[in-house]
N, C-alpha and C. Protein backbone atom coordinates (compact mmCIF):
# COMPACT_ATOMS: atom_id res chain seq x y z
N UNK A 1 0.84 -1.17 0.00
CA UNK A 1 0.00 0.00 0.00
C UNK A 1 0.89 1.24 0.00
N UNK A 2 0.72 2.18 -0.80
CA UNK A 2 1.49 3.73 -1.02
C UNK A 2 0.50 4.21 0.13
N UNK A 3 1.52 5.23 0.50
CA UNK A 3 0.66 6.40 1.24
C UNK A 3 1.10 7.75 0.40
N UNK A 4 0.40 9.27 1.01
CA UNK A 4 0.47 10.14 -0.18
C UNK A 4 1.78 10.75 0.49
N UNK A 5 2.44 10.10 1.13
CA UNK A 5 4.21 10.62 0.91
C UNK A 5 4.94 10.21 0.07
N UNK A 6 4.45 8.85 -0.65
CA UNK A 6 4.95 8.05 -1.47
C UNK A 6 4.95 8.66 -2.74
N UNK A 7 3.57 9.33 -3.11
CA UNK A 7 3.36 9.94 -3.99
C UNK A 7 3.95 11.46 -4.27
N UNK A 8 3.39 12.28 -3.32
CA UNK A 8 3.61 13.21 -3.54
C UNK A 8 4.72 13.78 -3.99
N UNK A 9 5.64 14.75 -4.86
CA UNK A 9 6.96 15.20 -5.19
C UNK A 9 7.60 14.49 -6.48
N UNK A 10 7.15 13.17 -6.65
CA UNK A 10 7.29 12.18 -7.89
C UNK A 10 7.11 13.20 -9.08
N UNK A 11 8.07 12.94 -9.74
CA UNK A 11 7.94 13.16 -11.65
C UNK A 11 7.03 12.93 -11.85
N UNK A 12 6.70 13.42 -13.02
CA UNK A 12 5.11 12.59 -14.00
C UNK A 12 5.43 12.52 -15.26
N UNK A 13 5.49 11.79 -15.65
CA UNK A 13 5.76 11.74 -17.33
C UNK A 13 4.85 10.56 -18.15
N UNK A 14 4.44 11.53 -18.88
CA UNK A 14 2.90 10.78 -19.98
C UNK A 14 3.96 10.23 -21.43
N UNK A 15 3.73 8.95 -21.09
CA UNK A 15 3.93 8.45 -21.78
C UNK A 15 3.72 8.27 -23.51
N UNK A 16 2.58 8.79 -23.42
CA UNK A 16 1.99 9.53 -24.65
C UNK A 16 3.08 10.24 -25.63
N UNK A 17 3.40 11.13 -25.41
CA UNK A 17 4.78 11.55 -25.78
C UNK A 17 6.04 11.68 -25.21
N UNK A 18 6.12 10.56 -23.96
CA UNK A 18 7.55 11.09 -23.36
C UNK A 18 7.63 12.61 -22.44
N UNK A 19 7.06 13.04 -22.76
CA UNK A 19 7.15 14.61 -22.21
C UNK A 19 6.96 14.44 -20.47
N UNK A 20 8.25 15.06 -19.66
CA UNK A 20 7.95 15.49 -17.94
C UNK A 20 6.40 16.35 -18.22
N UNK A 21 5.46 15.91 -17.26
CA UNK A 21 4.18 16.98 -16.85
C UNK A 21 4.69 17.97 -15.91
N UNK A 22 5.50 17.57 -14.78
CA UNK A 22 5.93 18.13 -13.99
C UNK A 22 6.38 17.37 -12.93
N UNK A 23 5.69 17.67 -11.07
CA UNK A 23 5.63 16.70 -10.13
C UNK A 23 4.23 16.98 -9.58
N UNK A 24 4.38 15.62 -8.36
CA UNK A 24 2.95 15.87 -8.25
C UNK A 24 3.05 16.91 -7.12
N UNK A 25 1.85 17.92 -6.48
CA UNK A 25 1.97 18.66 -5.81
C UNK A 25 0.96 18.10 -4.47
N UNK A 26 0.02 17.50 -5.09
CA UNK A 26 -1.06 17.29 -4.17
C UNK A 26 -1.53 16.11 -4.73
N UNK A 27 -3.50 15.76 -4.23
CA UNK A 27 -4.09 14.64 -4.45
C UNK A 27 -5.22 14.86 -4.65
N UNK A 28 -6.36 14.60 -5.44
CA UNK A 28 -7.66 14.93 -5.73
C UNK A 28 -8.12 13.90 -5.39
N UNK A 29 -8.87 13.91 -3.74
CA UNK A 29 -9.95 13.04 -3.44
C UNK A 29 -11.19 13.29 -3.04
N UNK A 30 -11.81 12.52 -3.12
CA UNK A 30 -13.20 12.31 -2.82
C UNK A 30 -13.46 11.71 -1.49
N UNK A 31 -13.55 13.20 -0.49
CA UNK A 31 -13.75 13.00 1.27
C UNK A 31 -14.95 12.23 1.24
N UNK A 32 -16.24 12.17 0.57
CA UNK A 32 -17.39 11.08 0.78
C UNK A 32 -17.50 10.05 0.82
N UNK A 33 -16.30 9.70 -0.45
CA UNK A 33 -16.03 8.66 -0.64
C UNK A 33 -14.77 7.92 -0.27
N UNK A 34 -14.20 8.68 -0.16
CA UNK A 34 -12.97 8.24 0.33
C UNK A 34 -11.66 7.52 -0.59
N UNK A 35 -11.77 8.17 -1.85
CA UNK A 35 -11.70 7.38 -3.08
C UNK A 35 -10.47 8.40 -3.58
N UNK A 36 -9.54 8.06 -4.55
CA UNK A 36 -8.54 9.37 -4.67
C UNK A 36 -9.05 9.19 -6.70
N UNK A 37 -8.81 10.47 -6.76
CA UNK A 37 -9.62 10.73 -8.08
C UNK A 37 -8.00 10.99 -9.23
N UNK A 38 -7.43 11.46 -8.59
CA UNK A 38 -6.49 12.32 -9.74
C UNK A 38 -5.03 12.51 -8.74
N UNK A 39 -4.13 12.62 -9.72
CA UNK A 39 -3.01 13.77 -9.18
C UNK A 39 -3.16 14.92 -9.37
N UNK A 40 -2.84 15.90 -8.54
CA UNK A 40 -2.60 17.16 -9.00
C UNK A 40 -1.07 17.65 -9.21
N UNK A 41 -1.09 18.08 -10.12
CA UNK A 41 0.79 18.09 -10.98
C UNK A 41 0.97 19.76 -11.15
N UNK A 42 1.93 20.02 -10.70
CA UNK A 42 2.43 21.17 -10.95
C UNK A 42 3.55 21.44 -12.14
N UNK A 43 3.13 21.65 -13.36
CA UNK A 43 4.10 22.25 -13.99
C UNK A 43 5.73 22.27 -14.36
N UNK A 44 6.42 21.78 -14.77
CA UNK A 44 7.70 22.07 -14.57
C UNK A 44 8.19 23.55 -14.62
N UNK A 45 8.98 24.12 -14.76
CA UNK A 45 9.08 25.70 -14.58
C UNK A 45 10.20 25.86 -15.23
N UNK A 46 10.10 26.51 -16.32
CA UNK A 46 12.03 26.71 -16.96
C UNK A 46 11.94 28.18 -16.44
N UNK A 47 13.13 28.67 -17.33
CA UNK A 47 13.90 30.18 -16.93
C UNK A 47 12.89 31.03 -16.98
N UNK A 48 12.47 31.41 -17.95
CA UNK A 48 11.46 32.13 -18.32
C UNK A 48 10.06 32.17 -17.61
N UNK A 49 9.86 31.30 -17.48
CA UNK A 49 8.25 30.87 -17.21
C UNK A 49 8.55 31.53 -15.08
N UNK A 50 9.42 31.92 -14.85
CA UNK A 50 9.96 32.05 -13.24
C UNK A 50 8.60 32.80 -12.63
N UNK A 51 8.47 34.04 -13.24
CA UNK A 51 7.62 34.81 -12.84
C UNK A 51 5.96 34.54 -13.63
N UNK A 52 5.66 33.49 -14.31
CA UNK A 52 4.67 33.05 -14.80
C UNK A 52 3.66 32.94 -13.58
N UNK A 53 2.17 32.70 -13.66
CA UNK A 53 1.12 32.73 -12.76
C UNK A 53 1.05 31.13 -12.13
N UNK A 54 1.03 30.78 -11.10
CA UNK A 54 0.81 29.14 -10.72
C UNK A 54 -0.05 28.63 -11.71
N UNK A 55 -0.29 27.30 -12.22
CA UNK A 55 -0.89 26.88 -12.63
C UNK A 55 -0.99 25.31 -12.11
N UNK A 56 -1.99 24.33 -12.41
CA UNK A 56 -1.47 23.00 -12.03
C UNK A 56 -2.73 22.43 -12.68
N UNK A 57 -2.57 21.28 -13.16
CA UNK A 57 -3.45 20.74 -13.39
C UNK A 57 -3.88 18.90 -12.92
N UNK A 58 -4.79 18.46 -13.14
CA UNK A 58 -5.63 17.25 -12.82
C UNK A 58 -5.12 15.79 -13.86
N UNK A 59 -4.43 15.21 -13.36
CA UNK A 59 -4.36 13.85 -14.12
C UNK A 59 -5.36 12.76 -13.76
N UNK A 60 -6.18 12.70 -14.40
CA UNK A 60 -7.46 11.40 -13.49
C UNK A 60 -6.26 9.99 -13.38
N UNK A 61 -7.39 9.41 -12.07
CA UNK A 61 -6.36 8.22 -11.69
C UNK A 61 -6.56 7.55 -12.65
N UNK A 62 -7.53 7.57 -13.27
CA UNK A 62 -7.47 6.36 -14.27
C UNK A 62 -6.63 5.99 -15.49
N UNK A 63 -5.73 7.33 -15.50
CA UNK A 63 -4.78 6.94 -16.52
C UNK A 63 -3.08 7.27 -16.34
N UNK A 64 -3.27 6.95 -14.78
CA UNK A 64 -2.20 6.62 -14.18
C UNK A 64 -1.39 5.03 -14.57
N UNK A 65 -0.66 4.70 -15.24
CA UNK A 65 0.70 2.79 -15.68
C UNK A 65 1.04 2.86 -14.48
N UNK A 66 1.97 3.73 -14.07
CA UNK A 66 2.61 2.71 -13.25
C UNK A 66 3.72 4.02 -12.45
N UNK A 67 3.46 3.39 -10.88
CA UNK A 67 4.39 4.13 -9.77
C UNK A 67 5.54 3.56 -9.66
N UNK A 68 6.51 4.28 -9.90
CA UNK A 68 7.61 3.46 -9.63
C UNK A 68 8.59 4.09 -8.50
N UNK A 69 9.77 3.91 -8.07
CA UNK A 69 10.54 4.91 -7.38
C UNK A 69 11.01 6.21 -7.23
N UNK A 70 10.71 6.67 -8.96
CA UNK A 70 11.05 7.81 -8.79
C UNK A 70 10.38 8.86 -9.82
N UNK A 71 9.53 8.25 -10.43
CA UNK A 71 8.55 8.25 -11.36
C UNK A 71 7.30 8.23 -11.43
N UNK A 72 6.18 8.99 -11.60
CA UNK A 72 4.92 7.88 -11.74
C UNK A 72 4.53 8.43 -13.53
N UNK A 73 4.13 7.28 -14.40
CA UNK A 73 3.99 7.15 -15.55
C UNK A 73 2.36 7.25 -15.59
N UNK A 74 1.96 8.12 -16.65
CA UNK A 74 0.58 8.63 -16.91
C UNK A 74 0.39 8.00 -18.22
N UNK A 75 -0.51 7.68 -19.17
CA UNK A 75 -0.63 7.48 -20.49
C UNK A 75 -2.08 8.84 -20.40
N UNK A 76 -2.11 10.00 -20.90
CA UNK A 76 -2.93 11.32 -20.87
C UNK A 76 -3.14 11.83 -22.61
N UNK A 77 -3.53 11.00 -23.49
CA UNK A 77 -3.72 11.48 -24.89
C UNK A 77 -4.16 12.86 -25.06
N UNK A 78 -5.17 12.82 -23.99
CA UNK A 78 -6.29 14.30 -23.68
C UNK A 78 -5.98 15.18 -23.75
N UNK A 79 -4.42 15.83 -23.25
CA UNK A 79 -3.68 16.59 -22.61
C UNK A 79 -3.57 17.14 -24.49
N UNK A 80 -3.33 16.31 -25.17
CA UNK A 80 -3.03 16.84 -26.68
C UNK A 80 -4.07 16.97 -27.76
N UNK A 81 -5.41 16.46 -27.51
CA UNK A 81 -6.24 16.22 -27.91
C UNK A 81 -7.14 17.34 -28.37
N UNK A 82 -7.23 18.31 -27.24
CA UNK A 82 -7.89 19.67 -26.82
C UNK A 82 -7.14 20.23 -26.18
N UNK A 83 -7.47 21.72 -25.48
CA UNK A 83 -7.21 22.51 -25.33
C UNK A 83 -6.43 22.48 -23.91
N UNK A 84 -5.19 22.09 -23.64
CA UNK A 84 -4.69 21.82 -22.22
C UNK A 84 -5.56 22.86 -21.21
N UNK A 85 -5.96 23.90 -21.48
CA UNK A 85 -6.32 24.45 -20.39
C UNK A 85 -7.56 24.04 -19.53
N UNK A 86 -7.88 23.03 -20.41
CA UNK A 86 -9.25 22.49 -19.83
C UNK A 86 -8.78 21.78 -18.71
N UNK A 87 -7.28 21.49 -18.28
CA UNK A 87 -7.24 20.40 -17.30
C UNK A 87 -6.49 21.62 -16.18
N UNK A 88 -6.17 22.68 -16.50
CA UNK A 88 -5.48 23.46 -15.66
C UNK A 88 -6.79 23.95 -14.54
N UNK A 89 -6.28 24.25 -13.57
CA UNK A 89 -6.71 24.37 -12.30
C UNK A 89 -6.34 25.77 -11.92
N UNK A 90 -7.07 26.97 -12.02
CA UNK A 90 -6.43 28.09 -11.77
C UNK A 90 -7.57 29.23 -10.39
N UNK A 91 -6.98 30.32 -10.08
CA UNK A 91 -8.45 30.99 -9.24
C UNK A 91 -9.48 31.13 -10.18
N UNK A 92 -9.61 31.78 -11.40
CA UNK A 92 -10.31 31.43 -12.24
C UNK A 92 -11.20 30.44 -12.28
N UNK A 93 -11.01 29.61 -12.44
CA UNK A 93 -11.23 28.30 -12.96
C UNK A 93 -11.10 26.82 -11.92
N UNK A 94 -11.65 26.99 -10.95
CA UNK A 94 -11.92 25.94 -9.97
C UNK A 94 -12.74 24.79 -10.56
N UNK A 95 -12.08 23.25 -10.00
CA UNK A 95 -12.39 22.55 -10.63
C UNK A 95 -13.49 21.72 -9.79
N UNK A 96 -14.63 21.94 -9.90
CA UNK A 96 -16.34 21.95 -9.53
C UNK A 96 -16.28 20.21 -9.16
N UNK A 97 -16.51 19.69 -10.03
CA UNK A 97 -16.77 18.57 -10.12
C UNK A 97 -15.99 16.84 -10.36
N UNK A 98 -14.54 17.29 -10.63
CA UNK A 98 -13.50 16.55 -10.78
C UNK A 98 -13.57 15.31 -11.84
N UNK A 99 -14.37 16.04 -12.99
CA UNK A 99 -14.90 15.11 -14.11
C UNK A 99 -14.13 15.71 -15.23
N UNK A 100 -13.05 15.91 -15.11
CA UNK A 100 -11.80 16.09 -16.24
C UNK A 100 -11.46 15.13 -16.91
């Protein structure tokens, strides 16, 4: 059994294209249920982007492969599919219902 220390701070990389998402920052669960829905991933941050606005977005668990030591592997087509901002998480843009 992982606990969310296990998780939390891990790489993310979607396999989809190879590409780092970022790390994870947090956990999207469901207190009713008691059920964990998603990662929440923060961004990687190059030079430029320093003074950029937080952003982070929602990986559903369900398309979470595989945790490994230092890694956790996503397969996220979605992310390229449409409009990434649909998965970003901003003050703006609170995510209501966790049906991303």
């Amino acid at each position: 059994m992982l606990s969310t220390q296990d998780i939390r701070n891990k790489e993310v990389i979607n396999i989809y294209d190879g590409r780092s998402l970022g790390y994870v920052g947090d956990l999207d669960v469901d207190p009713e249920k008691g059920i964990l829905l998603g990662l929440v991933v923060n961004p990687p941050r190059g030079f430029f982007q320093f003074f950029a606005r937080d952003t982070e977005y929602v990986i559903p668990w369900k398309e979470v492969r595989r945790i490994g030591d230092d890694v956790i592997l996503v397969e996220s087509p979605a992310l390229f599919d449409g409009d990434p901002q649909e998965f970003w998480l901003t003050e703006e843009r609170p995510c209501d219902d966790h049906n991303i």
